[in-house]
Protein backbone atom coordinates (compact mmCIF):
# COMPACT_ATOMS: atom_id res chain seq x y z
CA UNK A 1 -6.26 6.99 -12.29
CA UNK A 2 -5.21 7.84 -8.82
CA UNK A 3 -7.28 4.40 -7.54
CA UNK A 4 -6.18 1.34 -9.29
CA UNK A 5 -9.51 -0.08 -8.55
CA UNK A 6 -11.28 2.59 -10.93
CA UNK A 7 -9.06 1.28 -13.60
CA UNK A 8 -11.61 -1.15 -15.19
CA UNK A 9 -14.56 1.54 -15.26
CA UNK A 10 -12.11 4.26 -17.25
CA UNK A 11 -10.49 1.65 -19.32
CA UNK A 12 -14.29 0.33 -20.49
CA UNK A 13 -15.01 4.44 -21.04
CA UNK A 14 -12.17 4.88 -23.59
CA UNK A 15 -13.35 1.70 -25.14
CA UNK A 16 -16.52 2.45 -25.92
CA UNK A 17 -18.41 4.78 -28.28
CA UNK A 18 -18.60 7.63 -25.48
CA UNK A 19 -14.56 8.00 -25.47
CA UNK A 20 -14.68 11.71 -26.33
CA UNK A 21 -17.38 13.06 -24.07
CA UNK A 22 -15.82 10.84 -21.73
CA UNK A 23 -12.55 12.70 -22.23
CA UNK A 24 -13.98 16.00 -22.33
CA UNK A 25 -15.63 15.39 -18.86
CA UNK A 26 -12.22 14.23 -17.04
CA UNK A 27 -10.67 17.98 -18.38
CA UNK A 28 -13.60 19.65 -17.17
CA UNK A 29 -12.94 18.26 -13.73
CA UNK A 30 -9.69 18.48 -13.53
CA UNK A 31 -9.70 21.90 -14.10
CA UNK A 32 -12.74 22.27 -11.11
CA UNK A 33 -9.89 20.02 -9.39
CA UNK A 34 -6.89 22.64 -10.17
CA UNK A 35 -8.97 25.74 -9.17
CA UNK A 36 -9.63 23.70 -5.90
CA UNK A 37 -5.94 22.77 -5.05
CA UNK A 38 -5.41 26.13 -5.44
CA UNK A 39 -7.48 27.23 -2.83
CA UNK A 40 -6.88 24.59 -0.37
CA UNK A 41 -3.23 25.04 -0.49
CA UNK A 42 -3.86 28.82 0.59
CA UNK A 43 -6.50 27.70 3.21
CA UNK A 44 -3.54 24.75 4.70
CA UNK A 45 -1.38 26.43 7.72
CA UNK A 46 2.02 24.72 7.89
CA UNK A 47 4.64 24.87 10.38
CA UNK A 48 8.45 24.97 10.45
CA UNK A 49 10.08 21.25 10.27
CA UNK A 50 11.47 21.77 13.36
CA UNK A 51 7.85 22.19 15.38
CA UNK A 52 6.37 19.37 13.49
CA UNK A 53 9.87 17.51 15.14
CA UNK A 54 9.09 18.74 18.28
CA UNK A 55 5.54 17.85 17.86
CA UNK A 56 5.64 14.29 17.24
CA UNK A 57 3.52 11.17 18.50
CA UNK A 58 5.24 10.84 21.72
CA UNK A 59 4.85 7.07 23.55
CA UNK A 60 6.64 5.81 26.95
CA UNK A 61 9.29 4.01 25.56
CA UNK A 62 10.69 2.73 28.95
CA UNK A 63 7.47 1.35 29.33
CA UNK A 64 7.05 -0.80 26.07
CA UNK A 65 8.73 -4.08 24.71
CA UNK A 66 8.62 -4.82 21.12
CA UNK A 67 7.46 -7.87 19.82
CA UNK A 68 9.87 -10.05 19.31
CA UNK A 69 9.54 -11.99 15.62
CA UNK A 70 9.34 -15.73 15.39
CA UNK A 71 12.02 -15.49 12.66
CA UNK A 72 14.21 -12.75 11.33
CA UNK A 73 15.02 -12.66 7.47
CA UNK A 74 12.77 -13.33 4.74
CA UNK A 75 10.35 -15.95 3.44
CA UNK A 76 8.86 -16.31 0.23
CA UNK A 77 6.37 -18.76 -1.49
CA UNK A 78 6.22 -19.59 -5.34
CA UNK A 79 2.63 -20.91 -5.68
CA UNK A 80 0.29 -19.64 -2.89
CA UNK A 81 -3.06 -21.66 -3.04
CA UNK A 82 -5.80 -19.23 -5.12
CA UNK A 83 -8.54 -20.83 -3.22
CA UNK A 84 -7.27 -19.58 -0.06
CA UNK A 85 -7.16 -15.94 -1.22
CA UNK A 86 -10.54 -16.03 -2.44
CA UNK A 87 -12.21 -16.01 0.86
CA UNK A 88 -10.20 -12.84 1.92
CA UNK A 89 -11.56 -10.86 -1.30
CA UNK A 90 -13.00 -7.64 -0.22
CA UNK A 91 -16.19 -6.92 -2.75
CA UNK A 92 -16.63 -3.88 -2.19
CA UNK A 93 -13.92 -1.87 -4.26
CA UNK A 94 -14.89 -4.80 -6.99
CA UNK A 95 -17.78 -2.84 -7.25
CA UNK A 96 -17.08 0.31 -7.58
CA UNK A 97 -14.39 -0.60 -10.09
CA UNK A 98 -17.23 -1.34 -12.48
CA UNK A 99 -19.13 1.97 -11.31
CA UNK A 100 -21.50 0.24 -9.03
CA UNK A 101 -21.59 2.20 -6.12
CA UNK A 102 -22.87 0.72 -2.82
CA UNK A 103 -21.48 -2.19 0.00
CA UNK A 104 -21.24 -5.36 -0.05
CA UNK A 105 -23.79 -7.20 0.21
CA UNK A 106 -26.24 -4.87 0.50
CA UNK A 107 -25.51 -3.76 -3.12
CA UNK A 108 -27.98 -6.99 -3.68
CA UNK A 109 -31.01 -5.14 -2.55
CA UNK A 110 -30.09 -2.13 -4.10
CA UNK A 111 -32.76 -0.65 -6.03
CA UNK A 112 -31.01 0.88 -8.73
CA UNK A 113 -27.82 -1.58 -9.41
CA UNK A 114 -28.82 -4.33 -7.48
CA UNK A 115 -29.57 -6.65 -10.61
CA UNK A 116 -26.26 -5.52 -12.26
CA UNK A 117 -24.79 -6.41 -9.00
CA UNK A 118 -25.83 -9.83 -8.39
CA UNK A 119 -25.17 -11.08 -12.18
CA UNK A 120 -21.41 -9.50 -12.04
CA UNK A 121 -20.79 -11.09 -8.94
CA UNK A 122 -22.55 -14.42 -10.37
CA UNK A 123 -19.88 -13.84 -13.22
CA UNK A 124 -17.27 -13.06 -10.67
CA UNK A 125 -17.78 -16.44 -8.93
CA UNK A 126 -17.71 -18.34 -12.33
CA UNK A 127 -14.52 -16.94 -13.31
CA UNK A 128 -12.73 -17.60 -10.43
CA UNK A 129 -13.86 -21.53 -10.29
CA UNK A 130 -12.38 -21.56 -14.07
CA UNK A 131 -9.07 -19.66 -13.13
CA UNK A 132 -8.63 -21.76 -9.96
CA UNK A 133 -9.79 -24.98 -11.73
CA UNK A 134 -7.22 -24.29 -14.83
CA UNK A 135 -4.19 -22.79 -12.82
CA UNK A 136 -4.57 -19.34 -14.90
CA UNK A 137 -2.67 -17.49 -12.36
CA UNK A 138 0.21 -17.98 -9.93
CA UNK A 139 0.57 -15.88 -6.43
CA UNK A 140 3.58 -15.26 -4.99
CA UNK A 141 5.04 -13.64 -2.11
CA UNK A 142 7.97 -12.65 0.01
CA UNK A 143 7.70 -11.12 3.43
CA UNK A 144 10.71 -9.69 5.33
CA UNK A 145 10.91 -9.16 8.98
CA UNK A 146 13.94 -6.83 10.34
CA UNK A 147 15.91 -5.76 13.03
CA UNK A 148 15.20 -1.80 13.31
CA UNK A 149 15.26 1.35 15.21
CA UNK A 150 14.11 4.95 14.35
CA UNK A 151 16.71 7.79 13.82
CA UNK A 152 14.75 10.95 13.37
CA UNK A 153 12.33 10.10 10.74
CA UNK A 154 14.57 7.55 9.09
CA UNK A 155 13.94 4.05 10.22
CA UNK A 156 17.55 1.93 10.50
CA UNK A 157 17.20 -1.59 8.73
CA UNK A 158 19.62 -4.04 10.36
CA UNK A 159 21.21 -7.03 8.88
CA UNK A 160 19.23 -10.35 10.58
CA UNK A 161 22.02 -12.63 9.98
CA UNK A 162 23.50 -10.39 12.77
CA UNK A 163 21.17 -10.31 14.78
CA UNK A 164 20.30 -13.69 14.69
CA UNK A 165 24.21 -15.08 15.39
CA UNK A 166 24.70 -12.45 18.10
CA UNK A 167 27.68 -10.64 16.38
CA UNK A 168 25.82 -6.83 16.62
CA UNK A 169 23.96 -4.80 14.39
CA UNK A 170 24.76 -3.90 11.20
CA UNK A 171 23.12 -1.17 9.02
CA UNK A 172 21.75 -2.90 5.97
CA UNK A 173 19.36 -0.01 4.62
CA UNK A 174 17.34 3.36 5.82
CA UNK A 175 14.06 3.61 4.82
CA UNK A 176 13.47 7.56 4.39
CA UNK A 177 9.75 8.71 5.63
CA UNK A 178 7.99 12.11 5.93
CA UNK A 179 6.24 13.92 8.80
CA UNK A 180 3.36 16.21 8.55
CA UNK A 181 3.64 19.41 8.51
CA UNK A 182 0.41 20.91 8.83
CA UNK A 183 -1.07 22.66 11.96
CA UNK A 184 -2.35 20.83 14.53
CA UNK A 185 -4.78 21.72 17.42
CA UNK A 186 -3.45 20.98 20.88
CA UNK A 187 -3.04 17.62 22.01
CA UNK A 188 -2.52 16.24 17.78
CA UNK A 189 0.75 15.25 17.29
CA UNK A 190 2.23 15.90 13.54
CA UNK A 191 2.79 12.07 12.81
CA UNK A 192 5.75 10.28 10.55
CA UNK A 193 5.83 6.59 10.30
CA UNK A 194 9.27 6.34 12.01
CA UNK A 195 7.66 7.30 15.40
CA UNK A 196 6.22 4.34 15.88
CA UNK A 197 9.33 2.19 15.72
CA UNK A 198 11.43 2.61 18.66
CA UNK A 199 14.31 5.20 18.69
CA UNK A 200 18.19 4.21 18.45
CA UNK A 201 18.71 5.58 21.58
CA UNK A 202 16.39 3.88 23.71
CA UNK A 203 18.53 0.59 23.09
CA UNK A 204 15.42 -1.32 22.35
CA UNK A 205 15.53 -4.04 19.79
CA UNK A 206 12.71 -3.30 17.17
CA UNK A 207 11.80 -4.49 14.03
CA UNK A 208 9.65 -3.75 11.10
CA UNK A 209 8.86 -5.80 8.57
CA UNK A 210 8.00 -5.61 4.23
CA UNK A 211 6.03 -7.51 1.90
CA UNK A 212 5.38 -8.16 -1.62
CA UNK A 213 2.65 -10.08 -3.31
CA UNK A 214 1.09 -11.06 -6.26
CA UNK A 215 -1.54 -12.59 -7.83
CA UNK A 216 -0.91 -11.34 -11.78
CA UNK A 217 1.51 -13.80 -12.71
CA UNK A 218 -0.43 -15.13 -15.92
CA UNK A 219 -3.00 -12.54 -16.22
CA UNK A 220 -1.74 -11.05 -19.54
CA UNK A 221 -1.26 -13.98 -21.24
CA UNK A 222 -5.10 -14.74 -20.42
CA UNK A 223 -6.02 -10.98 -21.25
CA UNK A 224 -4.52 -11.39 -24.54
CA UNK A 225 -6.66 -14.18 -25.57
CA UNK A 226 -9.90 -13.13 -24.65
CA UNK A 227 -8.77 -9.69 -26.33
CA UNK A 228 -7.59 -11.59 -29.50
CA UNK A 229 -11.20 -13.19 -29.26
CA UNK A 230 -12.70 -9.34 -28.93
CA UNK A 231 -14.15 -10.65 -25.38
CA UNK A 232 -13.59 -7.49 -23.83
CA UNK A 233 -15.91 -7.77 -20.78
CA UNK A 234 -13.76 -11.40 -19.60
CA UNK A 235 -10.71 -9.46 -20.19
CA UNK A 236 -11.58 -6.75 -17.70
CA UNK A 237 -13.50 -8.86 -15.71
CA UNK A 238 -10.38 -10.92 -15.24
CA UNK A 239 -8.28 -7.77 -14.49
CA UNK A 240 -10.42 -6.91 -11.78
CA UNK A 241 -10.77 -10.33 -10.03
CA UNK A 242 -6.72 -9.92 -10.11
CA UNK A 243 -6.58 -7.00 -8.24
CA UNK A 244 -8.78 -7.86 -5.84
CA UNK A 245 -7.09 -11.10 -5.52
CA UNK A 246 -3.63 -9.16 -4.90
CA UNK A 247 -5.49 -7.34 -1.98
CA UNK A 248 -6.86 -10.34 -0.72
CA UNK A 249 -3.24 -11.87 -0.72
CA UNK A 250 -1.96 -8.80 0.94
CA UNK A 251 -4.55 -9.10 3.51
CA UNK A 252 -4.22 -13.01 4.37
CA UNK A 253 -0.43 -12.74 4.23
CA UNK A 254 -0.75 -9.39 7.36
CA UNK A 255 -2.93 -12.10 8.93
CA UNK A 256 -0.24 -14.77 8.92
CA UNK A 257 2.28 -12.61 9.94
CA UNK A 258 0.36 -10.99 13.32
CA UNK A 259 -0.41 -14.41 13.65
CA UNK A 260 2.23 -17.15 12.74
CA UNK A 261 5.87 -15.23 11.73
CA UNK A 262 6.04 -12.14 14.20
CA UNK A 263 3.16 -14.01 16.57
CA UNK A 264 2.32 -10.47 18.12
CA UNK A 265 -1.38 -11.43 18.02
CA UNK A 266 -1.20 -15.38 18.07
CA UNK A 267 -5.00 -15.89 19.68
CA UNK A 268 -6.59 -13.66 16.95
CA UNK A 269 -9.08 -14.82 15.84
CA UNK A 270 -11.58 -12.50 12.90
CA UNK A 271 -13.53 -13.17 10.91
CA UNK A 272 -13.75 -11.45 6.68
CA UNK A 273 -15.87 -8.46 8.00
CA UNK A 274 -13.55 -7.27 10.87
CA UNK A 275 -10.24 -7.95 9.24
CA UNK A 276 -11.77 -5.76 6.14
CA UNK A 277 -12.26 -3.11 9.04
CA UNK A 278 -8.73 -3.84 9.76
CA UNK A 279 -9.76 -4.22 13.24
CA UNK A 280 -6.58 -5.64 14.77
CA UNK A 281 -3.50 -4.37 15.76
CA UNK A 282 -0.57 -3.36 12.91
CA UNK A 283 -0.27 -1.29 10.05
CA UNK A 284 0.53 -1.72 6.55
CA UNK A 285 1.33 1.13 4.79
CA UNK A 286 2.52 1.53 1.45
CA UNK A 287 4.88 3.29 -0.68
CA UNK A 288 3.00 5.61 -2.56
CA UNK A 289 0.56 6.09 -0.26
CA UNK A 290 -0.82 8.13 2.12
CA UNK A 291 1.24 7.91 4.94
CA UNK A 292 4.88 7.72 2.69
CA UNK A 293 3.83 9.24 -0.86
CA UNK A 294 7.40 8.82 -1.82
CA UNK A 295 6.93 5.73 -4.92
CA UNK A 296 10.73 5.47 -5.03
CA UNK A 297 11.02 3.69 -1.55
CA UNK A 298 9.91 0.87 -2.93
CA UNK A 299 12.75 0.44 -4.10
CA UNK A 300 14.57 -0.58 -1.03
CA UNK A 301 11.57 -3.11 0.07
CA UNK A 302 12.56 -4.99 -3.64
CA UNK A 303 16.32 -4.79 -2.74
CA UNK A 304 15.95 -6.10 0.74
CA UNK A 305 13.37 -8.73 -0.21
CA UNK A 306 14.71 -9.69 -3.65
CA UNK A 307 11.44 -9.21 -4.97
CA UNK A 308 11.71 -9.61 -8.04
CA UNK A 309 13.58 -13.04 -8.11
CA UNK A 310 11.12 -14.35 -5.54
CA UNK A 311 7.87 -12.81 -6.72
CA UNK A 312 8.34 -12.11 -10.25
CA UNK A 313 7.06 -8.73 -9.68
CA UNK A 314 9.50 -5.91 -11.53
CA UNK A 315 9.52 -2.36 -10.84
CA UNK A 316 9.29 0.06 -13.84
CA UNK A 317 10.67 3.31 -14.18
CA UNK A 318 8.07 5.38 -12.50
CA UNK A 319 8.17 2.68 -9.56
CA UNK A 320 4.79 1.31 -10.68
CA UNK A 321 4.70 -2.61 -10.11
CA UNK A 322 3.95 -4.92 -13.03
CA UNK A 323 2.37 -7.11 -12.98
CA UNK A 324 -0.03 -4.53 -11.63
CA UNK A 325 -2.00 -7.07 -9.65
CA UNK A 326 0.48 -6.65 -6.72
CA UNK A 327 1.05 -4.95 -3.65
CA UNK A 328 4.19 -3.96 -1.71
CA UNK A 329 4.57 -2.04 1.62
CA UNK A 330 5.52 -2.62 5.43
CA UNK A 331 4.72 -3.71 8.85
CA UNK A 332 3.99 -2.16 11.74
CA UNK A 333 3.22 -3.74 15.08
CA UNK A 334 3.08 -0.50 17.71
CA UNK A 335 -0.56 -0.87 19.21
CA UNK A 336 -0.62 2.79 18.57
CA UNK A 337 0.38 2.61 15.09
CA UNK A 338 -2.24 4.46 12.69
CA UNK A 339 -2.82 5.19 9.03
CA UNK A 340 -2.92 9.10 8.28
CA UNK A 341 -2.36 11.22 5.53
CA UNK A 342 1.08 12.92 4.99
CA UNK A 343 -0.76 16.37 3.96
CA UNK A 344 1.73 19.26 2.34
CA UNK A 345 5.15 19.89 3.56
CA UNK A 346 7.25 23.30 3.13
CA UNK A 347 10.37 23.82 1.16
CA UNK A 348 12.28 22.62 4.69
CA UNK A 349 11.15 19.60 4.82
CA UNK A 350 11.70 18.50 0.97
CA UNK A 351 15.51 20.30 0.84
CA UNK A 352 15.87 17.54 4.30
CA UNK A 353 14.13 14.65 3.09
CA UNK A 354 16.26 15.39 -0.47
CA UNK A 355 19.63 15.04 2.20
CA UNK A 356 18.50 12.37 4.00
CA UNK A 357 18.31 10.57 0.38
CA UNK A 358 21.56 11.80 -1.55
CA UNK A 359 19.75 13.36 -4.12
CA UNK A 360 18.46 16.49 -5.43
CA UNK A 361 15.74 19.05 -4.55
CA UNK A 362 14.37 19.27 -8.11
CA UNK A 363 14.74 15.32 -8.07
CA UNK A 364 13.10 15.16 -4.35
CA UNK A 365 9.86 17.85 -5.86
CA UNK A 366 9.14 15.98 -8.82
CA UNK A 367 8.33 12.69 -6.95
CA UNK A 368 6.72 14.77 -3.95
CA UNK A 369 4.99 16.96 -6.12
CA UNK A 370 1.47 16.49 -5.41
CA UNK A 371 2.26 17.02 -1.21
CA UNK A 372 3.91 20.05 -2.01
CA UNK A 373 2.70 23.17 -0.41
CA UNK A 374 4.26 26.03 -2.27
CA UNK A 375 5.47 25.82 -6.50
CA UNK A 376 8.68 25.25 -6.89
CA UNK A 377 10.84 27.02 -9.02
């Protein structure tokens, strides 16, 4: 399930009574899927490393100041108010989760799955009164706001104590991104994350910042008894609201920093709709997405943060998060800052980002290997 918010739709298919046709439908389309990467991988023009390099997002660095952070270091909080998150929950995906296709809240009117629509959502509502009424969850987060500076397509994580007390910068990590590849037409830079935090040589002081929340803590205990009572439909339903709750978290908490601890955008001031457009200035990106496909980094954002102690939230061993009502990834405050997709890369670009990293190509392919544009070995 490449969407975590599809989970609860598949999970109710190999439930029920139509688990084999079901089944039998996801291998017909994944080899439709297979025949298509196929082609599309011949169809994809990629370029050398080096062009890509010389291609990147270019900005006037003399002409730009970073933000400069309220506080350096990290924060974290054990019991975040579930009440507040609830008014940043985005419905939409909710919907779609349980195969109801359409926006929120026009689903309402829709003519086909408006009446499932409204009496989910009525269940939706009653749930989350009872879970915020009878404490069934706990959210927790820690943010993390850096000293930093590019180096190629590495961004340099500097100790804040140092920073803060004046006695110099001190490497403390490298977070290891990727750069597209493909061709572009004239005037489209090949992006990487890294370009939009300023370069080591420019001698500006930059930052970039990393977050992990949560709002699963207590969800499988509650699972497990309305599974032991076969109440299958409160169990997923409960899943769900979790997720969406995590998103909602990760979504106030961006708000709080642009607004409060890095104070870049300190008179914003939008309302559910816009910030669900993310119509504001920042990124979030997140390992495993997109932009850095590469699950493993998230291992540095837990080191740096101590996750885990302050959040609860453990890594397994395919980097997956658990409880999986979470969400992990960074900040970035350039105004031209922009999600995109990473695309394929060549064999040059994996055999560097597998240097960069200290650890093998075959390593460095298995973790890559759907953004791979060739078969390895």
């Amino acid at each position: 399930v490449v969407d975590a918010s599809r989970a609860v739709g598949v999970v109710s298919h190999l439930m029920g009574d139509d688990k084999e046709s079901y089944l039998a439908q996801v291998k017909a389309e994944y080899e439709t899927i297979r025949a298509q990467h196929g082609n599309r991988r011949e169809r994809t023009r990629l370029i050398p490393l080096a062009d890509a390099r010389a291609n990147k997002f270019q900005t006037d660095w003399t002409s730009y100041t970073p933000a400069k952070p309220n506080f350096l270091g990290v924060k974290s909080w054990d019991s975040y108010p579930i009440t507040q998150l609830r008014n940043y929950i985005d419905w939409t995906p909710f919907f779609s989760a349980w195969e109801l296709t359409g926006k929120y809240p026009r689903i309402f009117d829709d003519a086909v799955v408006g009446e499932s629509a409204r009496q989910l959502y009525a269940d939706a509502q009653a749930m989350l009164d009872t879970l915020i009424a009878e404490k069934w969850l706990t959210a927790k987060a820690a943010i993390g706001i850096f000293p930093a500076n590019s180096v190629g397509d590495d961004v340099v994580v500097f100790n804040a104590k140092g920073a803060k007390n004046g006695s110099g910068k001190e490497e403390e990590a490298r977070v290891h991104f990727l750069r597209q590849q493909m061709e572009k037409p004239p005037g489209r830079p090949n992006l990487c994350l890294a370009d939009f935090v300023a370069p080591q040589e420019t001698g500006l002081n930059d930052y970039l910042g990393m977050f992990v929340v949560t709002a699963g803590i207590g969800v499988d205990e509650k699972v497990a008894e309305f599974e032991a009572a076969h109440d299958d439909y409160n169990a997923i339903l409960l899943k769900a609201l979790a997720d969406r709750l995590a998103e909602a978290f990760a979504e106030l908490m961006h708000a709080c920093v642009r607004r409060e601890y890095w104070g870049y955008t300190a008179d914003e001031s939008l309302d559910n709709e816009a910030l669900i457009k993310e119509s504001y200035r920042g990124i979030r990106p997140a390992p495993g997405y997109p932009a850095c496909p590469d699950h493993t980094e998230k291992g540095g954002v837990f080191q740096l943060l101590d996750a885990t102690c302050r959040t609860h939230v453990t890594l397994t061993e395919s980097f997956a998060m658990y409880p999986t009502a979470a969400v992990s990834g960074y900040y970035f405050t350039h105004p031209a800052a922009t999600y995109f997709g990473l695309g394929r890369i060549n064999p040059d670009q994996v055999a560097d980002y597998a240097a960069r990293k200290g650890q093998t190509i075959e390593l460095t392919e298995r973790w890559l290997a759907s953004n791979l544009g060739y078969d390895p070995v």
